[in-house]
Protein backbone atom coordinates (compact mmCIF):
# COMPACT_ATOMS: atom_id res chain seq x y z
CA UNK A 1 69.95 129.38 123.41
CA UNK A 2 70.62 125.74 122.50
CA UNK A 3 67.74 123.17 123.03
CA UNK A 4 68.65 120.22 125.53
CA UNK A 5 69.11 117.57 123.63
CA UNK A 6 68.37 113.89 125.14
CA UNK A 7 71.72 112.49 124.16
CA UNK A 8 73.26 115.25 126.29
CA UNK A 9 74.60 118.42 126.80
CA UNK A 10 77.24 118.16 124.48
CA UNK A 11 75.78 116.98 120.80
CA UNK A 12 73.86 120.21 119.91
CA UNK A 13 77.44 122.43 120.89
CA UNK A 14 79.25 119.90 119.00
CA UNK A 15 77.15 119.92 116.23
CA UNK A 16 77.27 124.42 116.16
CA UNK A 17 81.20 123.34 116.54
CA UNK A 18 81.62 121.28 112.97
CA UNK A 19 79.14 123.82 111.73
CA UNK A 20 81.46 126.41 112.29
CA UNK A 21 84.35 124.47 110.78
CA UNK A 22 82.87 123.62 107.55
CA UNK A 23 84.23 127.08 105.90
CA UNK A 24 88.07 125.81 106.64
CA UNK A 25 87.05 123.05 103.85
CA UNK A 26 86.86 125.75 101.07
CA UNK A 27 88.63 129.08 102.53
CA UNK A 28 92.10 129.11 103.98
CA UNK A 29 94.52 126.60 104.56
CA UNK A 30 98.38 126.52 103.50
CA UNK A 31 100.09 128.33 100.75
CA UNK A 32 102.06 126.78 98.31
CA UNK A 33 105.26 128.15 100.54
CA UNK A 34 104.23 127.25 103.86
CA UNK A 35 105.98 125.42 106.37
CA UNK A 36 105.67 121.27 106.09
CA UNK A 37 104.48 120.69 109.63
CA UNK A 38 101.54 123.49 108.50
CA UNK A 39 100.75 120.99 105.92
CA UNK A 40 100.80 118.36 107.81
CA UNK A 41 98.80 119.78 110.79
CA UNK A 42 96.34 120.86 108.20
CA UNK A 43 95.66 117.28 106.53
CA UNK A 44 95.01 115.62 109.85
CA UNK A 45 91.69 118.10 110.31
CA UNK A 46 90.64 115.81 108.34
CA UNK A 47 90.78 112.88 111.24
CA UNK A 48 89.76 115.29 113.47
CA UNK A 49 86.99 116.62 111.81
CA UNK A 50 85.40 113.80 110.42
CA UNK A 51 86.04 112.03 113.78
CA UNK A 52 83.98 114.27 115.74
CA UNK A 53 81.43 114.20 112.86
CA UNK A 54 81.25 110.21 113.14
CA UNK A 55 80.85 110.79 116.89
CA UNK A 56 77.63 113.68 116.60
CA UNK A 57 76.19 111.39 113.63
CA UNK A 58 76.18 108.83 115.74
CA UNK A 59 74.08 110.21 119.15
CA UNK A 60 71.86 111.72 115.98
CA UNK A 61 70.96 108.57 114.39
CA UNK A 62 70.50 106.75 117.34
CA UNK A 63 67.98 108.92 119.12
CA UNK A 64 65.93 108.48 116.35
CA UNK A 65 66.36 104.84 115.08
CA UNK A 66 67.28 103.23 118.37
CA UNK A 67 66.60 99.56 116.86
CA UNK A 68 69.34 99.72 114.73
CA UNK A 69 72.55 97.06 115.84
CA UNK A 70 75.68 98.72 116.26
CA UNK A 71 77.34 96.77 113.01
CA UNK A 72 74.44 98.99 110.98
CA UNK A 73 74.85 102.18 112.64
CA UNK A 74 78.65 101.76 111.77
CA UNK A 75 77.85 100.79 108.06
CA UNK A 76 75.21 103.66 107.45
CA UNK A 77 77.64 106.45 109.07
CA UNK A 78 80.74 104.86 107.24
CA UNK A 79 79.35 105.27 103.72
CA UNK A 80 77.91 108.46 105.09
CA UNK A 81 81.35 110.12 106.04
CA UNK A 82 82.57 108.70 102.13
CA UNK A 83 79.95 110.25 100.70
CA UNK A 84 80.44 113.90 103.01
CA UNK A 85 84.21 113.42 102.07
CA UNK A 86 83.64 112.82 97.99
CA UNK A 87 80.90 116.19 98.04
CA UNK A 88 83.28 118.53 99.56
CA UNK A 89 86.51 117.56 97.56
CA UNK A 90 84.01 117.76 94.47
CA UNK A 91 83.05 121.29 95.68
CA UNK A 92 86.60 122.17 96.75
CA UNK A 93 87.43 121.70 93.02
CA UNK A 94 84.16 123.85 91.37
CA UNK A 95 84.21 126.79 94.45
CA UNK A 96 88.01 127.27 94.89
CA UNK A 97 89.39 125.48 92.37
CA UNK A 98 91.67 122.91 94.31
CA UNK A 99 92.23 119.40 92.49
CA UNK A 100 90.33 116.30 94.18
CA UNK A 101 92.84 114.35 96.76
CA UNK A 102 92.39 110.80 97.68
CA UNK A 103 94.62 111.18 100.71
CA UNK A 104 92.07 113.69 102.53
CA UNK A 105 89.02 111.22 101.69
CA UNK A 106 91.40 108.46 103.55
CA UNK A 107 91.95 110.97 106.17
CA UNK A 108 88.04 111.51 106.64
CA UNK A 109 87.50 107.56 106.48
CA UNK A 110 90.03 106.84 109.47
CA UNK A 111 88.65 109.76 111.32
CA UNK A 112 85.30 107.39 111.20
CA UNK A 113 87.00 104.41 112.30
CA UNK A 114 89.07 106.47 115.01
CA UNK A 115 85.68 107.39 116.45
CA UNK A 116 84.28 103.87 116.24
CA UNK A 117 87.56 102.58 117.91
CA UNK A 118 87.88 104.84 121.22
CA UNK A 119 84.68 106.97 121.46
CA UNK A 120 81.45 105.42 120.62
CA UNK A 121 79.91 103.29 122.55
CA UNK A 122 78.46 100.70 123.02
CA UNK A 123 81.46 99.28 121.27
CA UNK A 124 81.34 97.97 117.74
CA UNK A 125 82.89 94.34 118.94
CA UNK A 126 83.19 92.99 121.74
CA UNK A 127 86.41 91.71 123.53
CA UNK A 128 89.44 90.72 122.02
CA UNK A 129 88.16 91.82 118.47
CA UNK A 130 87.93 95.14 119.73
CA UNK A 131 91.23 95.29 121.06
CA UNK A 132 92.46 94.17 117.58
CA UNK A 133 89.92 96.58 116.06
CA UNK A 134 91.73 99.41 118.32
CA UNK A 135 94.95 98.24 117.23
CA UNK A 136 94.80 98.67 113.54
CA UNK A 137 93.63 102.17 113.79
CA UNK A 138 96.10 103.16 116.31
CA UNK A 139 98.84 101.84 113.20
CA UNK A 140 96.93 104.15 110.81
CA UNK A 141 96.99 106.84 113.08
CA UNK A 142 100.84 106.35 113.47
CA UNK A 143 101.00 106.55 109.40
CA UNK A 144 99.05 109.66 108.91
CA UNK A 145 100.70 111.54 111.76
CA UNK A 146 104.00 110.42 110.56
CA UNK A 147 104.19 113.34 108.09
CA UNK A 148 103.60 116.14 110.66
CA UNK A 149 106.07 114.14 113.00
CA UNK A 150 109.15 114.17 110.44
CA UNK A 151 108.48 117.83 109.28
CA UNK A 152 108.67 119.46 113.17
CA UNK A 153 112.00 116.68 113.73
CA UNK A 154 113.35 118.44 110.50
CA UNK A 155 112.17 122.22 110.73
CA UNK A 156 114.00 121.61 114.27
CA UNK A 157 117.30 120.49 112.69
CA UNK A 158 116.98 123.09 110.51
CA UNK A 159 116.94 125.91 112.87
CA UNK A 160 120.13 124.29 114.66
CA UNK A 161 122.16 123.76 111.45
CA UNK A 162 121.39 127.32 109.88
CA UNK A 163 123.66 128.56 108.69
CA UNK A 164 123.82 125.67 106.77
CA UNK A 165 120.94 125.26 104.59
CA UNK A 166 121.69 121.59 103.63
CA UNK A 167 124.21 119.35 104.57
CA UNK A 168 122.97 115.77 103.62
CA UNK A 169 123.95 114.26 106.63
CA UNK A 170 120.48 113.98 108.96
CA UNK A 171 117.82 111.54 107.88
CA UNK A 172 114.63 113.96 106.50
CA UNK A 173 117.14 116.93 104.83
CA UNK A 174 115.62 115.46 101.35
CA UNK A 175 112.05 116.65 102.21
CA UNK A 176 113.58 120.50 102.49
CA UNK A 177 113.46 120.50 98.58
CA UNK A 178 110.68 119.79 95.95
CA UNK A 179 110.52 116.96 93.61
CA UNK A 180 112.11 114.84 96.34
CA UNK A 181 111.76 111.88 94.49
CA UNK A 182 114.32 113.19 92.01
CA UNK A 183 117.19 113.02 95.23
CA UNK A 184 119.08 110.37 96.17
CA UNK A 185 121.41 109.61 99.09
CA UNK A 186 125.05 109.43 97.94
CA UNK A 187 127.76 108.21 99.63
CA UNK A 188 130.51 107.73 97.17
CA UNK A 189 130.53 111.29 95.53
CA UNK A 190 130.86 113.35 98.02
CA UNK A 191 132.05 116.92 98.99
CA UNK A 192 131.71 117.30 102.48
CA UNK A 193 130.79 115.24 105.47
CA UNK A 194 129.77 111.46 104.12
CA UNK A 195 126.39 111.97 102.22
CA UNK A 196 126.24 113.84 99.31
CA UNK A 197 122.25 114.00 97.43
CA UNK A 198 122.06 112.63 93.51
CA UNK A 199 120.01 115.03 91.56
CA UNK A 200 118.13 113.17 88.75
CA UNK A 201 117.40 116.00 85.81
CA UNK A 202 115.02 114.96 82.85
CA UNK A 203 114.83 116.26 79.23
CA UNK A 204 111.69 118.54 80.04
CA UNK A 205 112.13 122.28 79.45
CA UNK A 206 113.24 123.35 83.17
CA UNK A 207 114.55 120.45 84.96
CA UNK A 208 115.78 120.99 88.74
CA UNK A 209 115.22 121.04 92.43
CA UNK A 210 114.13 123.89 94.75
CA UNK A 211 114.82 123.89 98.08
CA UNK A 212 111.07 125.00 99.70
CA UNK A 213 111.64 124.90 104.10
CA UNK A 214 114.09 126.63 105.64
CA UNK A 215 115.47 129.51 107.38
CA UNK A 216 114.44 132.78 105.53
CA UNK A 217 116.53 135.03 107.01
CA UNK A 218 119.90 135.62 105.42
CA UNK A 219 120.66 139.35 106.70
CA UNK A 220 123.87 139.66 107.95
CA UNK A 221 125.24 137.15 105.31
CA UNK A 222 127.73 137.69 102.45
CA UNK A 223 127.81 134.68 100.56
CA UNK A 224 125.51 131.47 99.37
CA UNK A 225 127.98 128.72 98.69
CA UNK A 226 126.84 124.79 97.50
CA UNK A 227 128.98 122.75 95.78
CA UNK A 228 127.90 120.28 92.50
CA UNK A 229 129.41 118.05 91.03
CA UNK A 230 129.55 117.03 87.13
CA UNK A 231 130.06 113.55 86.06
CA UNK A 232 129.64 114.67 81.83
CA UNK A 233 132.99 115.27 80.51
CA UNK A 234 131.28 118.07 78.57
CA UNK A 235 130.35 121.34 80.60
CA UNK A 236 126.85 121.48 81.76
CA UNK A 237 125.11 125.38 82.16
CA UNK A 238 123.17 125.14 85.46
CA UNK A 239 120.94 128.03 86.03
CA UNK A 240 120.19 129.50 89.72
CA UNK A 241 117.65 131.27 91.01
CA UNK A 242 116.60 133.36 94.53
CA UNK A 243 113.05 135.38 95.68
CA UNK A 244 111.48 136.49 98.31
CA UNK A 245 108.10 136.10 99.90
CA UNK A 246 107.12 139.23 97.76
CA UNK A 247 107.89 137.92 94.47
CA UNK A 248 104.62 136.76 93.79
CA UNK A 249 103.23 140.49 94.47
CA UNK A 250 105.25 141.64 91.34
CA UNK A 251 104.11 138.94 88.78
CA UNK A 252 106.75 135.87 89.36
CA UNK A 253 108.84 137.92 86.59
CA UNK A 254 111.76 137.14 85.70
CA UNK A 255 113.41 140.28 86.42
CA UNK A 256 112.25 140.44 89.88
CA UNK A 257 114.36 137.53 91.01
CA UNK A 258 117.78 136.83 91.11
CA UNK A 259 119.21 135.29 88.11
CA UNK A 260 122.94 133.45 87.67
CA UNK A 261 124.20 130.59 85.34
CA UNK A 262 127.31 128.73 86.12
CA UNK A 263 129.64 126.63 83.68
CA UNK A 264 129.94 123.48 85.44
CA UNK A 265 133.27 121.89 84.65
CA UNK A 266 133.54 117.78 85.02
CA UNK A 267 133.86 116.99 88.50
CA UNK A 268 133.13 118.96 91.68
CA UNK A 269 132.43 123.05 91.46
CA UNK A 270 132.20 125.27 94.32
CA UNK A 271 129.67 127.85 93.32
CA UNK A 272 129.23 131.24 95.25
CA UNK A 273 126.23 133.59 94.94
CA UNK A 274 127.04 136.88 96.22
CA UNK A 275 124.24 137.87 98.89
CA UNK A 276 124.71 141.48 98.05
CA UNK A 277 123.80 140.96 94.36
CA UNK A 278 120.37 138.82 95.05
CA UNK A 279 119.45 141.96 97.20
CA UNK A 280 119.47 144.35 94.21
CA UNK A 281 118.61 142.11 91.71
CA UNK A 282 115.16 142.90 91.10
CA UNK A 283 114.82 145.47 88.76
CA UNK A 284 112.16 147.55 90.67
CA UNK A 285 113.22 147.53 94.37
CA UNK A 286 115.27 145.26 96.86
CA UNK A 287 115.28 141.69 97.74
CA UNK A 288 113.84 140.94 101.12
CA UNK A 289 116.17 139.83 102.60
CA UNK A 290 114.91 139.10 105.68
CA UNK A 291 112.07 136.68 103.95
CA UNK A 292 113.83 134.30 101.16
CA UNK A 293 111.89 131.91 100.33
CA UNK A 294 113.14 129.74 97.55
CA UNK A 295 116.31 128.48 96.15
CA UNK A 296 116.49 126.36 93.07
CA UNK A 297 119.01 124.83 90.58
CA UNK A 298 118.04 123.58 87.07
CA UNK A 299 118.99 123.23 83.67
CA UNK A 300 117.42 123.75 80.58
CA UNK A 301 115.92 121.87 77.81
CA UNK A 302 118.85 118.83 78.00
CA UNK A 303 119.24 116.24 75.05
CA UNK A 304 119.02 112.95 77.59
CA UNK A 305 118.35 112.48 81.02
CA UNK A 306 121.67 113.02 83.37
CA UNK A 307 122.26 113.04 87.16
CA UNK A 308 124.18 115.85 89.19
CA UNK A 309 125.65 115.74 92.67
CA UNK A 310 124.64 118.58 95.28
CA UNK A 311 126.27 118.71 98.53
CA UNK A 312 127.18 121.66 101.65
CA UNK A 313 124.34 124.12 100.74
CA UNK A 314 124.99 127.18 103.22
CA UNK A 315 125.10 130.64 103.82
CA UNK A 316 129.07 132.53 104.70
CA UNK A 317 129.64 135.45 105.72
């Protein structure tokens, strides 16, 4: 049974409660694969949790050191949530092995200030500084939930356009792939519709782009068709590649993905992928699929740095 506490009902169950969510720092979580707004939704836990931290910290601290002004309390438990925050990414990288991210201890030091702002009381300031107080944190808020925001607007478009994969034409399409900031919107080279996306490829080994969200399911399609365009007057080999959700069960080899280089010629090329070949390409069973889950274009090992055109990415059948 939970002792009565003389804050109130609610600070020992709320304590039990971010007790009980301390495990979701080191254990679970996203994979590499998973959706953006999963992502998304995940990072703001952060806010959330350190916010309702902030808020049991506080009724803690002053039950026992009443005498303190508000301005210290606020002080003590703001270096205290930085100091929470910098421990667990510290033992996120030694237990699980995940590299330290500065974005999550921002995360945990707005969730603070989000508490301050609209829950604790009495209030911080007084007036119209709190109103201004209020303000900035509510802009913050509207930054760090802008991420989850564009990924649902997106994963919706998605869903309406399939079966077209990419099209270029609606405002968050570059997010779908990795290495974003290698994409640019094009409007003067263009196949189809009136935006076309620049692909910016490097001299490193593999240079490319993936395309990570959208609709797995191809069954009851023949065809992958995208179309690329080659401004070299010499012909550029551009290397594609398909798997499944169980590709990482069998070793990321090689030959259990699908496999295909194309010549491209100078100017545009319409490439087709046959559907019906990326099923049986692995060498050990079928494609799923009913679960694709990445895409990707690259080239290999290139003498300078060079820019390709990708446009109309979708599935025929």
């Amino acid at each position: 049974m939970v002792a009565r506490s003389p804050n109130g009902w609610w600070v020992p169950w709320l304590g039990l409660s971010l007790l009980a969510g301390l495990p979701f720092f080191f254990w679970g979580g996203p994979g590499y694969y998973s959706s953006r707004s999963f992502k998304a939704a995940w990072d703001l836990g952060h806010v959330l949790f350190f916010a309702l931290l902030s808020v049991w910290l506080h009724a803690v601290v002053r039950a026992k050191v009443s005498a303190w002004s508000p301005f210290r309390l606020f002080v003590t438990l703001f270096i205290g949530v930085f100091l929470a925050g910098v421990t667990a990414e510290g033992l996120q990288m030694r237990w699980v092995g995940r590299s330290p991210d500065i974005d999550d201890v921002l995360r945990n030091q707005l969730g603070c200030l989000t508490a301050f702002a609209f829950f604790i009381r009495p209030a911080l300031l007084r007036h119209t500084p709190q109103r201004w107080f209020r303000v900035a944190v509510s802009l913050a808020l509207c930054v760090t939930l802008w991420p989850l925001s564009r990924a649902l607007i997106d994963e919706s478009l998605a869903a309406r356009q399939f079966p077209v994969l990419a099209d270029f034409e609606t405002p968050f399409e570059r997010y779908r792939w990795n290495n974003a900031r290698q994409l640019r919107k094009e409007t003067t080279t263009v196949r189809h519709g009136n935006t076309a996306m620049r692909v910016q490829l490097s001299t490193a080994k593999y240079s490319g782009v993936a395309l990570f969200y959208f609709p797995g399911d191809w069954r009851g399609y023949a065809t992958l068709h995208c179309s690329v365009y080659n401004p070299q007057p010499a012909g550029l080999v551009l290397n594609c590649r398909i798997h499944d959700t169980h590709h990482k069960e069998h070793g990321s080899e090689f030959s259990d993905r699908f496999n295909q280089q194309f010549i491209l010629r100078q100017g545009w090329n319409d490439l087709v992928v046959s559907l019906d070949k990326v099923k049986n390409a692995p060498r050990s069973r079928s494609m799923d699929m009913g679960h694709i889950e990445g895409f990707g274009l690259f080239v290999v090992q290139q003498d300078s740095p060079m820019e390709v055109y990708l446009d109309h990415v979708y599935l025929g059948r």
